[in-house]
Protein backbone atom coordinates (compact mmCIF):
# COMPACT_ATOMS: atom_id res chain seq x y z
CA UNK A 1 14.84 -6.45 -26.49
CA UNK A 2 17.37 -7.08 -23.37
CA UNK A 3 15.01 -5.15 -21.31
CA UNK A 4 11.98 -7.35 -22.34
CA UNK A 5 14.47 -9.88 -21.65
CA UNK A 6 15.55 -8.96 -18.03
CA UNK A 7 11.69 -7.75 -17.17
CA UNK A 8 10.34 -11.37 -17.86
CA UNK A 9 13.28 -13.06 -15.97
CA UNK A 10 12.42 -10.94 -13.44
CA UNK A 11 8.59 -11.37 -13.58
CA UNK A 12 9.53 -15.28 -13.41
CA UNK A 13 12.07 -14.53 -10.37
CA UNK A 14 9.00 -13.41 -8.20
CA UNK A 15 6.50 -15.83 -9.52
CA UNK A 16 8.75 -18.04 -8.30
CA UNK A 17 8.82 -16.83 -4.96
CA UNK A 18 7.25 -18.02 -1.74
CA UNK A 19 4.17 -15.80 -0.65
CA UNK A 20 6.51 -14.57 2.56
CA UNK A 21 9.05 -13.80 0.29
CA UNK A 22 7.66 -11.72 -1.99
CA UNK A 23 5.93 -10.15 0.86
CA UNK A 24 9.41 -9.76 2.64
CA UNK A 25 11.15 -7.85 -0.97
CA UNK A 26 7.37 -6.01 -0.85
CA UNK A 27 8.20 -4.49 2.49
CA UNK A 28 12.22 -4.21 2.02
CA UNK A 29 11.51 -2.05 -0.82
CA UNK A 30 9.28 0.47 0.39
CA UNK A 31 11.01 4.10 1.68
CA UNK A 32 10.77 4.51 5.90
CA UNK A 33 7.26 6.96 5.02
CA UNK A 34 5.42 3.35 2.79
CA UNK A 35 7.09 1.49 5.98
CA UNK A 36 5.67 3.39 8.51
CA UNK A 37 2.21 3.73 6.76
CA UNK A 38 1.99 -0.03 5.55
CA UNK A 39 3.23 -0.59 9.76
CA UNK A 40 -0.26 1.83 10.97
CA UNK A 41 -2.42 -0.04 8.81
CA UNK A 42 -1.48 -3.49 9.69
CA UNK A 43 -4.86 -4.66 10.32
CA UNK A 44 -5.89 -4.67 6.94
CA UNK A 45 -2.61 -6.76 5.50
CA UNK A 46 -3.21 -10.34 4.14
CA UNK A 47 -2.10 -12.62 7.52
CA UNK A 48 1.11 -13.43 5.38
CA UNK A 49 2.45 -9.86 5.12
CA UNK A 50 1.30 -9.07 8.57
CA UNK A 51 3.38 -12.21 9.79
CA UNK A 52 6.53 -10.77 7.63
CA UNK A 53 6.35 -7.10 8.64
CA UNK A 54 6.20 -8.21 12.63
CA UNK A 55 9.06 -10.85 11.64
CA UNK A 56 11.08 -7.34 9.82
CA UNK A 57 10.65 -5.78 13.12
CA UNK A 58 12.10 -8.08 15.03
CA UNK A 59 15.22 -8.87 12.71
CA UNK A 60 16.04 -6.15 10.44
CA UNK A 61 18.70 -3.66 11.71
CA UNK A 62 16.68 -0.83 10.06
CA UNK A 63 13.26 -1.78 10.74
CA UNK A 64 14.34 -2.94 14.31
CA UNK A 65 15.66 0.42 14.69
CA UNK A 66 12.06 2.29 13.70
CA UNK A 67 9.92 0.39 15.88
CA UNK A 68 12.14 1.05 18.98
CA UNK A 69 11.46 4.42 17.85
CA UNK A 70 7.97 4.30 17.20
CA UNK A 71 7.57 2.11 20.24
CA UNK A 72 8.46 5.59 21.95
CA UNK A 73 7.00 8.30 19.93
CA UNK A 74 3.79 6.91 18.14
CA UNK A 75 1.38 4.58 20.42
CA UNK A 76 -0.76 4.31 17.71
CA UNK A 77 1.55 2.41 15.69
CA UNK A 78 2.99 0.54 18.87
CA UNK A 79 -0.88 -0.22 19.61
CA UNK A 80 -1.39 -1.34 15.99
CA UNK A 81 1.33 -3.98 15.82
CA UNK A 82 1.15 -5.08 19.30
CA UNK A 83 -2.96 -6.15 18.49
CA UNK A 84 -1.54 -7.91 15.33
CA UNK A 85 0.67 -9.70 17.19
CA UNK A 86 -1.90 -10.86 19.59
CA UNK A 87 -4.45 -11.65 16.92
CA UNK A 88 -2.04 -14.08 15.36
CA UNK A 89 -0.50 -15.29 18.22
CA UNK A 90 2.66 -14.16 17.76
CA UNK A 91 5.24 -12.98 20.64
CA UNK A 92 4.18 -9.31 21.80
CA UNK A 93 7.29 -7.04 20.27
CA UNK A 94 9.43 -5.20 22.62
């Protein structure tokens, strides 16, 4: 019964939540190999999560991290995120 309890606070929690943040604990939670997949297939996010991921890049230690990384190693992703950027006007990440 506390379990019910806890699951349907937390069902309210996120139904609560802006799109961009649910997007943002979405993206938080996923392990560097859902990251780095959900970052090559960019294109085909909602324009809200593609906003979020490019905004994760930019200001999360971790994230920031893997795309200066990537931004070395895999020019596919690089490419991928860089055309997102452009598409929604967004500053190119460096």
């Amino acid at each position: 019964l506390a379990k019910q309890k806890a699951d349907e606070e937390e069902a309210a929690r996120k139904a609560a939540l802006t799109p961009e943040d649910r997007a943002k604990e979405e993206l938080l939670a996923c392990s560097d190999e859902e990251f780095a997949k959900t970052t090559n297939e960019i294109s085909s996010l909602d324009e809200v999560k593609q906003r979020v991921l490019i905004a994760l890049l930019r200001t999360d230690k971790d994230k920031k991290a893997k795309w200066k990384m990537w931004k070395k190693r895999n020019k596919a992703q690089f490419s991928a995120v860089q055309e997102a950027c452009k598409k929604l006007n967004e500053e190119p990440l460096l």
